[in-house]
PDB file of N, CA and C in Angstrom:
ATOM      1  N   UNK A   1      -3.953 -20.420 -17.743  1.00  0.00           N
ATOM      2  CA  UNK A   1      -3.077 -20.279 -16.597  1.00  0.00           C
ATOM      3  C   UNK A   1      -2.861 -21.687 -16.015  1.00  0.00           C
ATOM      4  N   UNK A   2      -1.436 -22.226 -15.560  1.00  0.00           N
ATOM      5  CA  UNK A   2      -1.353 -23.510 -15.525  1.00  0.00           C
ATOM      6  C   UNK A   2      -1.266 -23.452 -13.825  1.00  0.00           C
ATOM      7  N   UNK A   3      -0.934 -24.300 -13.198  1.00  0.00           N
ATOM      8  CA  UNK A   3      -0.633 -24.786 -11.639  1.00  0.00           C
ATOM      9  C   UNK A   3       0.206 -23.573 -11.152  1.00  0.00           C
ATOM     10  N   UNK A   4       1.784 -23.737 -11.799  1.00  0.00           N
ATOM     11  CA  UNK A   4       2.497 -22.728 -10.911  1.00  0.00           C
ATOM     12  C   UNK A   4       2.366 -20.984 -11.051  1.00  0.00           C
ATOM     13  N   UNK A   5       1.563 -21.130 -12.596  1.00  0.00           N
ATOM     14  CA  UNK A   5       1.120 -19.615 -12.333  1.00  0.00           C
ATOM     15  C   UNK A   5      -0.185 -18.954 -11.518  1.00  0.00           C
ATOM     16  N   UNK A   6      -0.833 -20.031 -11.249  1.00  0.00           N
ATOM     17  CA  UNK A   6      -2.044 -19.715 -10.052  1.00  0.00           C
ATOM     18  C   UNK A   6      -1.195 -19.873  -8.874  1.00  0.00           C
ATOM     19  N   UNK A   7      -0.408 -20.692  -8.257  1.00  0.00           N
ATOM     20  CA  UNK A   7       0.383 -20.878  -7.025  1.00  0.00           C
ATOM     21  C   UNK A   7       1.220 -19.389  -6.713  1.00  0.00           C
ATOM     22  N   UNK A   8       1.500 -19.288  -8.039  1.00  0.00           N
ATOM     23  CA  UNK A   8       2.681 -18.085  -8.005  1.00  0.00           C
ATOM     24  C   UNK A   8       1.745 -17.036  -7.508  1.00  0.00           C
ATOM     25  N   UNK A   9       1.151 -16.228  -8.419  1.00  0.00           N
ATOM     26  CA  UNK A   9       0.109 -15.737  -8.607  1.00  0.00           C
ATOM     27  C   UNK A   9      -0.816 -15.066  -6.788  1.00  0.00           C
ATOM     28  N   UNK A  10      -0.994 -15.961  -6.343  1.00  0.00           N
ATOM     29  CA  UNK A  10      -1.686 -16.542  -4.760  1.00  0.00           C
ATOM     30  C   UNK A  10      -1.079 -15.912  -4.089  1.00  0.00           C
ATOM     31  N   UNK A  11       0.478 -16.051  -4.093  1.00  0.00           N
ATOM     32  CA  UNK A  11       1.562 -15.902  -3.226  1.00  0.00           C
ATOM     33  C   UNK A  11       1.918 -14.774  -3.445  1.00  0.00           C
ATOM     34  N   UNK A  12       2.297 -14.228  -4.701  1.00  0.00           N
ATOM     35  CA  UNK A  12       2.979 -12.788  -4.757  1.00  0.00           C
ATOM     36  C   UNK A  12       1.475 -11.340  -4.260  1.00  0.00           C
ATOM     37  N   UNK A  13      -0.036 -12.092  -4.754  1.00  0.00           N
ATOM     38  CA  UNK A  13      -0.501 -11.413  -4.298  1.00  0.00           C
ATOM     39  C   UNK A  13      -0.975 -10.937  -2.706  1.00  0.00           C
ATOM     40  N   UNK A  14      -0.850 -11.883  -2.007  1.00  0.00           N
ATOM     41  CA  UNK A  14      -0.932 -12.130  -0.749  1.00  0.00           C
ATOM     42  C   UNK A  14       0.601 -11.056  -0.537  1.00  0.00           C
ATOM     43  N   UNK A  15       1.564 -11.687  -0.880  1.00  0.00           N
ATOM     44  CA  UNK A  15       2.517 -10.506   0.193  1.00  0.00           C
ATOM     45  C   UNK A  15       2.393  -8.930  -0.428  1.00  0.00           C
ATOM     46  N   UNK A  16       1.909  -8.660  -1.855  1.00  0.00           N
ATOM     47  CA  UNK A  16       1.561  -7.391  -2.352  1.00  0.00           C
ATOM     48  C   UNK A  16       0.361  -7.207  -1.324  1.00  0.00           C
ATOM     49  N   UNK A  17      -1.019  -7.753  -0.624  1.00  0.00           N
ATOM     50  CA  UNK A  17      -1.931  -7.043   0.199  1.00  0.00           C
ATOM     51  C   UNK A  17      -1.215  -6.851   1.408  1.00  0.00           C
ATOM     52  N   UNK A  18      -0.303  -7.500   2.064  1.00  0.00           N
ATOM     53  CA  UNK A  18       0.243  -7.299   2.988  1.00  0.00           C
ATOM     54  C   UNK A  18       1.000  -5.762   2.884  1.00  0.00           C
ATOM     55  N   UNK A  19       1.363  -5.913   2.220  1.00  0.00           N
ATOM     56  CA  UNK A  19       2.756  -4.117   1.724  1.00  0.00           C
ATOM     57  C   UNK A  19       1.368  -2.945   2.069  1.00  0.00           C
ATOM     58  N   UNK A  20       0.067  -3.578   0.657  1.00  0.00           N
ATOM     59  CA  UNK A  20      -0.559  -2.511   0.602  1.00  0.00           C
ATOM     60  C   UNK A  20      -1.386  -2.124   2.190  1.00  0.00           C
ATOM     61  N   UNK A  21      -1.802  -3.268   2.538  1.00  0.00           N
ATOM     62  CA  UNK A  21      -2.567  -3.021   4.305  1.00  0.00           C
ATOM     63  C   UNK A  21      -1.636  -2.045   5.314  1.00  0.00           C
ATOM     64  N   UNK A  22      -0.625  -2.645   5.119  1.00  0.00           N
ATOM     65  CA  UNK A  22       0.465  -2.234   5.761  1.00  0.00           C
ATOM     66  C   UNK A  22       0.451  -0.598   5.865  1.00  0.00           C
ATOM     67  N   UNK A  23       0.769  -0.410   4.341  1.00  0.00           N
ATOM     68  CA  UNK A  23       1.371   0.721   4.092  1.00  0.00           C
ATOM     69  C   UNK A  23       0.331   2.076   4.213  1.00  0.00           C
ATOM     70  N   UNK A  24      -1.277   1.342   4.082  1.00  0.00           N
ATOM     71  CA  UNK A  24      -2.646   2.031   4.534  1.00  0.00           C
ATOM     72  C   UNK A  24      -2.679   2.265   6.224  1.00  0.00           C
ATOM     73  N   UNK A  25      -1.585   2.081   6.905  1.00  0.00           N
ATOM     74  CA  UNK A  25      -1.967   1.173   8.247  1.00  0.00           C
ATOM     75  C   UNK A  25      -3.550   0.927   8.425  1.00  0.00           C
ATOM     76  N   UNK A  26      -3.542  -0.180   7.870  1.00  0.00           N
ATOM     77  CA  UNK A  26      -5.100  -1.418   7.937  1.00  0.00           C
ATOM     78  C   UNK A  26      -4.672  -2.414   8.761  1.00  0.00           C
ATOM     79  N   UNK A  27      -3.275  -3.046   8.686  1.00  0.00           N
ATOM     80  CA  UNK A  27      -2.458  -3.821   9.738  1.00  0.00           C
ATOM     81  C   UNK A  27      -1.332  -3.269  10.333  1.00  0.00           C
ATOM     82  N   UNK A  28      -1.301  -3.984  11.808  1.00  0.00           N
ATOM     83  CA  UNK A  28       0.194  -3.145  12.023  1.00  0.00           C
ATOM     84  C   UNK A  28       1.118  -4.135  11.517  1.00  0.00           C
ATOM     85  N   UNK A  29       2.268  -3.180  11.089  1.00  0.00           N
ATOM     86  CA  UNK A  29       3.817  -4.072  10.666  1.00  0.00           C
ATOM     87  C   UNK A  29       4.077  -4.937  11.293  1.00  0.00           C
ATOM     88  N   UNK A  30       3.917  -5.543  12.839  1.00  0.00           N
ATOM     89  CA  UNK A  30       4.085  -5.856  14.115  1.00  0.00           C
ATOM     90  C   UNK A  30       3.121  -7.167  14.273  1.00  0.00           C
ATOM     91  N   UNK A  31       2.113  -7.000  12.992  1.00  0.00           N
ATOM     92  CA  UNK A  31       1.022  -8.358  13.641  1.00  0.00           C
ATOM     93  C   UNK A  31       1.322  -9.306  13.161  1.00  0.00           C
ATOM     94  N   UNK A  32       0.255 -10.476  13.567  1.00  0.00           N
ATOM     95  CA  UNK A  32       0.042 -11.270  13.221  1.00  0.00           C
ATOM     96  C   UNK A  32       0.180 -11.969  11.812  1.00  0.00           C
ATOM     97  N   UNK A  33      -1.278 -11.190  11.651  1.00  0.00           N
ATOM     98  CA  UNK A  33      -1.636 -10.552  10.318  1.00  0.00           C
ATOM     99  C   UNK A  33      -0.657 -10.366   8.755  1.00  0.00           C
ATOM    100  N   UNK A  34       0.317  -9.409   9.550  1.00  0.00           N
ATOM    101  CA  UNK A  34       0.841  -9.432   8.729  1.00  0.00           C
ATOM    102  C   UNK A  34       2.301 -10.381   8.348  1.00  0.00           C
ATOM    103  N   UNK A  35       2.392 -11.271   9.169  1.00  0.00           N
ATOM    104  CA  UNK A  35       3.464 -11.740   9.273  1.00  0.00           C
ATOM    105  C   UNK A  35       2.499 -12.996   8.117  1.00  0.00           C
ATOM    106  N   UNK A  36       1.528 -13.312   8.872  1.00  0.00           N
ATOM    107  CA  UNK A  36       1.409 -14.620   8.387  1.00  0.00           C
ATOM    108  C   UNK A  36       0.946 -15.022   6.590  1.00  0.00           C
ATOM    109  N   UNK A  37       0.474 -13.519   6.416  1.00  0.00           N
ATOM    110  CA  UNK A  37       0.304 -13.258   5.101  1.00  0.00           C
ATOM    111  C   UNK A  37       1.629 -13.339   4.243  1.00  0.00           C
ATOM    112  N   UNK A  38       3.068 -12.933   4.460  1.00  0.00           N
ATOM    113  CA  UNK A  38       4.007 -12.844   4.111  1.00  0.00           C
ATOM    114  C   UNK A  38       4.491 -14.406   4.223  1.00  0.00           C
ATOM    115  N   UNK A  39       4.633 -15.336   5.448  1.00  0.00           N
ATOM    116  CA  UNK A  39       4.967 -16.601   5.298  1.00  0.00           C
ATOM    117  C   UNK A  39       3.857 -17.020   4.333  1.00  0.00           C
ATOM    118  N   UNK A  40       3.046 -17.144   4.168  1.00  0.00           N
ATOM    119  CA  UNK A  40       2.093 -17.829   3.235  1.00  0.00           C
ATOM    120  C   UNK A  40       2.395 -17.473   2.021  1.00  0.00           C
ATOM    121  N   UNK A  41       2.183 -16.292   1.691  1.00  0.00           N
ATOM    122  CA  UNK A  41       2.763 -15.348   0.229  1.00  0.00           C
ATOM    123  C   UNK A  41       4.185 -15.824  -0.386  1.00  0.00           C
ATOM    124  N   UNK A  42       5.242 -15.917   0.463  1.00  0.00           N
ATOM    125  CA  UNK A  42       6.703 -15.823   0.565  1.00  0.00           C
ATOM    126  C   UNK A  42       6.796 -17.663  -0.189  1.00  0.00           C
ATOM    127  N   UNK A  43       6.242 -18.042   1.114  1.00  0.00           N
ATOM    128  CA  UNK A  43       6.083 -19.689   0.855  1.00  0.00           C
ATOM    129  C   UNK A  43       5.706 -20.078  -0.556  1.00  0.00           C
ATOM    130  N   UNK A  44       4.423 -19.833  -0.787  1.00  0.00           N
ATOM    131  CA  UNK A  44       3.716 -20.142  -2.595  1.00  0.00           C
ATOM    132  C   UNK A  44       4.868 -19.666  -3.346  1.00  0.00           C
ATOM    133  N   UNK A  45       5.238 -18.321  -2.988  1.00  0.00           N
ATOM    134  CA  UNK A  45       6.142 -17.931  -4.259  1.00  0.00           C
ATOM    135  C   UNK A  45       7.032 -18.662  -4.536  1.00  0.00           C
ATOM    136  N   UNK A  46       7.862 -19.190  -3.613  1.00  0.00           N
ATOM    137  CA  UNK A  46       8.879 -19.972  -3.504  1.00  0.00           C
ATOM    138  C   UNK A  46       8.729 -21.164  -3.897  1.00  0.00           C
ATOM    139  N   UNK A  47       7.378 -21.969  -3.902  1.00  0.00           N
ATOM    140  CA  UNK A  47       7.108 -23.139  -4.184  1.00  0.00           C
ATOM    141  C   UNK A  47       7.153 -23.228  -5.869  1.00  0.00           C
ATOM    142  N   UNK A  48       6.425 -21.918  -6.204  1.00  0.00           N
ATOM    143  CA  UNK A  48       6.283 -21.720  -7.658  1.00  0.00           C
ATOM    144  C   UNK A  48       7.825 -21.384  -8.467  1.00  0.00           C
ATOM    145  N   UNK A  49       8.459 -20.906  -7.370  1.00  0.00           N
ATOM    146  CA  UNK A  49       9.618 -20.271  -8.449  1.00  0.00           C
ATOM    147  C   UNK A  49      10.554 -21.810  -8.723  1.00  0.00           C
ATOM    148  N   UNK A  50      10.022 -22.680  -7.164  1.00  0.00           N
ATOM    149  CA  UNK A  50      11.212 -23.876  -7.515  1.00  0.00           C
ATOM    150  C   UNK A  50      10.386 -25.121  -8.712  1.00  0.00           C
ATOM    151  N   UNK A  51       9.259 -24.491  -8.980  1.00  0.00           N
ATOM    152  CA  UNK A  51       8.175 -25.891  -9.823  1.00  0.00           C
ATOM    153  C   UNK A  51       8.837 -25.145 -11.574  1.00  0.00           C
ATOM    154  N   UNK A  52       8.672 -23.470 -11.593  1.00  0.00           N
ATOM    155  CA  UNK A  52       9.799 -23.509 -13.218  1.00  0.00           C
ATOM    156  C   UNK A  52      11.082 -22.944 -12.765  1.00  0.00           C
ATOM    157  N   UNK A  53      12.038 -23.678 -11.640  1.00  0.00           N
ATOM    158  CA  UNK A  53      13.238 -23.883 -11.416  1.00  0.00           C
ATOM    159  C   UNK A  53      14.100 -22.601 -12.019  1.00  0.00           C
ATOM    160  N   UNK A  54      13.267 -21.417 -11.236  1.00  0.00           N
ATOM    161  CA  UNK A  54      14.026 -19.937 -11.346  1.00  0.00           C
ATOM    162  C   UNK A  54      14.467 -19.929 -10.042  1.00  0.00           C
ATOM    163  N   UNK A  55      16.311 -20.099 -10.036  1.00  0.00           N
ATOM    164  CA  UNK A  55      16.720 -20.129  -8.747  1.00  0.00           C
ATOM    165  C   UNK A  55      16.650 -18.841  -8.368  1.00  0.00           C
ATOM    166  N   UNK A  56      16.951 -17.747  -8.832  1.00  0.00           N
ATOM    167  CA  UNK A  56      16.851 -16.354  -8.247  1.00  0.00           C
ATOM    168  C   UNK A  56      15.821 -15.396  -7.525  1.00  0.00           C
ATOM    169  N   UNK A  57      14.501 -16.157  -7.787  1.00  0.00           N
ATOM    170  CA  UNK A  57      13.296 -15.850  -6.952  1.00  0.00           C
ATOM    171  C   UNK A  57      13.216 -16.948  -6.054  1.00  0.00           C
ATOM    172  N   UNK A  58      13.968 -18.446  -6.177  1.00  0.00           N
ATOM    173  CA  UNK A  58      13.607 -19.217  -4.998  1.00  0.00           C
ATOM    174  C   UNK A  58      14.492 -18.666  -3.461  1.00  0.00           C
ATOM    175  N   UNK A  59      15.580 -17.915  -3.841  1.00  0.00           N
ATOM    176  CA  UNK A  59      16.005 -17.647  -2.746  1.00  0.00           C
ATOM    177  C   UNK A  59      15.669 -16.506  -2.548  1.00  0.00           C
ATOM    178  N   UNK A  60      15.165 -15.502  -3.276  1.00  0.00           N
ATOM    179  CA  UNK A  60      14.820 -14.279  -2.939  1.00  0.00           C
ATOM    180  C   UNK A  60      13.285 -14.785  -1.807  1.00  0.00           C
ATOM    181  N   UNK A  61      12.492 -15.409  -1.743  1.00  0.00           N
ATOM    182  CA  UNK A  61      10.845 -15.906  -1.732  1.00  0.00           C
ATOM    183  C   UNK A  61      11.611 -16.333  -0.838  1.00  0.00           C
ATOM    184  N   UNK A  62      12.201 -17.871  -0.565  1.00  0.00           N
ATOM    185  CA  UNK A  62      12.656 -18.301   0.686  1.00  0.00           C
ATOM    186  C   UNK A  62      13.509 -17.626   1.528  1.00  0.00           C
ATOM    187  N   UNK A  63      14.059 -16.611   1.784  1.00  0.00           N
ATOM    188  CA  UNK A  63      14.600 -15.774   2.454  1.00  0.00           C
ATOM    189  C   UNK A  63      13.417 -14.852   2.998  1.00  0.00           C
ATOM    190  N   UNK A  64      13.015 -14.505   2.193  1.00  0.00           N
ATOM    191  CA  UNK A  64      11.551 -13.514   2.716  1.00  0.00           C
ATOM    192  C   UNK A  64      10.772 -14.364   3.571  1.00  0.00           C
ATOM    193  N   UNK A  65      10.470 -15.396   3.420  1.00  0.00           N
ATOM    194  CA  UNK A  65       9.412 -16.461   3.846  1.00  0.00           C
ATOM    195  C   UNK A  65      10.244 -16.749   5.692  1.00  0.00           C
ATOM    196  N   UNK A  66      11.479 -17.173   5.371  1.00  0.00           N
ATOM    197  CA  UNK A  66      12.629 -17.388   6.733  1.00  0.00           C
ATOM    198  C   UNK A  66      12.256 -15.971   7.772  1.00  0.00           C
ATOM    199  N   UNK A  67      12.658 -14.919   6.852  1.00  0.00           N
ATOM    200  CA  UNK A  67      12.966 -13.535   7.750  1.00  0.00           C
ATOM    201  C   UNK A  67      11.163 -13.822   8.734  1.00  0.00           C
ATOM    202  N   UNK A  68      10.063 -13.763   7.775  1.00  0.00           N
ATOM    203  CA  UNK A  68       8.921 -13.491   8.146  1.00  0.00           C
ATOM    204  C   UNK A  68       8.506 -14.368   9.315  1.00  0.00           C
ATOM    205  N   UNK A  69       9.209 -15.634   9.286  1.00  0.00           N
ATOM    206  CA  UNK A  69       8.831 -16.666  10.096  1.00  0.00           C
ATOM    207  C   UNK A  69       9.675 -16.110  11.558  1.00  0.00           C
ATOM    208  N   UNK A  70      10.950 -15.897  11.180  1.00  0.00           N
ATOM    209  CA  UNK A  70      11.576 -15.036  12.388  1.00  0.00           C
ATOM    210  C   UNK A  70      10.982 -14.146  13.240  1.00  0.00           C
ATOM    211  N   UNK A  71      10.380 -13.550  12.282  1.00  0.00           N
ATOM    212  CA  UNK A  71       9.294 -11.711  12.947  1.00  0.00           C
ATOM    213  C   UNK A  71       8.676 -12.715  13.517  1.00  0.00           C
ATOM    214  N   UNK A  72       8.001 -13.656  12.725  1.00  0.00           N
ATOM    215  CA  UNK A  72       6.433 -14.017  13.795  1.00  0.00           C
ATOM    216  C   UNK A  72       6.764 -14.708  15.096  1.00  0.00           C
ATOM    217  N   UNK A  73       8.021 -15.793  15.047  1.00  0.00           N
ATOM    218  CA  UNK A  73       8.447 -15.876  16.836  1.00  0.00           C
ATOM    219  C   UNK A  73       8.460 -15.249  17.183  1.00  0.00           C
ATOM    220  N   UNK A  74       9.756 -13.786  17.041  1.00  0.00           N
ATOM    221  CA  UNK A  74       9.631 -13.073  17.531  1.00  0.00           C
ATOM    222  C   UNK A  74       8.732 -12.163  18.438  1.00  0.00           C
ATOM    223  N   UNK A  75       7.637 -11.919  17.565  1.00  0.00           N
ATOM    224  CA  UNK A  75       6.415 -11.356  17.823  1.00  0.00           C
ATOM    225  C   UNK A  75       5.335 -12.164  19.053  1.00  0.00           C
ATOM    226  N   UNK A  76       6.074 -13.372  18.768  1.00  0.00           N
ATOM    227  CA  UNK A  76       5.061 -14.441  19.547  1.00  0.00           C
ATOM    228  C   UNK A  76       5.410 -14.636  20.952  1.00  0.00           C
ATOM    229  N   UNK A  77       7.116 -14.193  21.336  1.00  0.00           N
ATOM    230  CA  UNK A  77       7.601 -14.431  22.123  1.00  0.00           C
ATOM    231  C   UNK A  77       7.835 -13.182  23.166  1.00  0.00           C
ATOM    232  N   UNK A  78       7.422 -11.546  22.518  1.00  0.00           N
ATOM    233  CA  UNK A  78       7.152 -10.615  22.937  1.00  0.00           C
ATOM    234  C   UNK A  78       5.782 -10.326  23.471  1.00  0.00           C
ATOM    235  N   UNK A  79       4.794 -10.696  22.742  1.00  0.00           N
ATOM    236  CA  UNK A  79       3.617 -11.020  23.505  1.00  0.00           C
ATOM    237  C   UNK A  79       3.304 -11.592  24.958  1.00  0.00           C
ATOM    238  N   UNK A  80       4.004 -12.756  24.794  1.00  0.00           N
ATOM    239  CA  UNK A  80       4.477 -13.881  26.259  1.00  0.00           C
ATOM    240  C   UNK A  80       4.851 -13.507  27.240  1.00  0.00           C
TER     241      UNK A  80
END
């Protein structure tokens, strides 16, 4: 297994525990938690999809990664 398939790897599993926590409610949809797992997840993936230059998961991953970062202001600014 080389660099971007451990990076990849990191990332897709991180936003797959997020779905699965989620979907157990173990986290709420609404947290922290789960937001930040998804920017982190979203992020690697994206890093990996642009290191073997598959544009179709880099924008799928960076769009996910954007939306997630959105929720978490969001979230941050509803708290406040």
């Amino acid at each position: 297994m080389n660099y971007n398939d451990i990076i990849g790897t990191i990332g897709v599993g991180l936003i797959l525990l997020a779905y699965f926590f989620n979907t157990f409610w173990l986290i709420p949809k609404e947290g922290k938690l789960f937001f930040s797992m998804n920017i982190i997840g979203a992020g690697l993936a994206c890093y990996a999809s642009f290191l073997i230059n598959y544009v179709p998961f880099i924008i799928l991953e960076g769009v996910w990664c954007l939306v997630s970062i959105a929720g978490f202001i969001k979230l941050l600014y509803k708290t406040n």
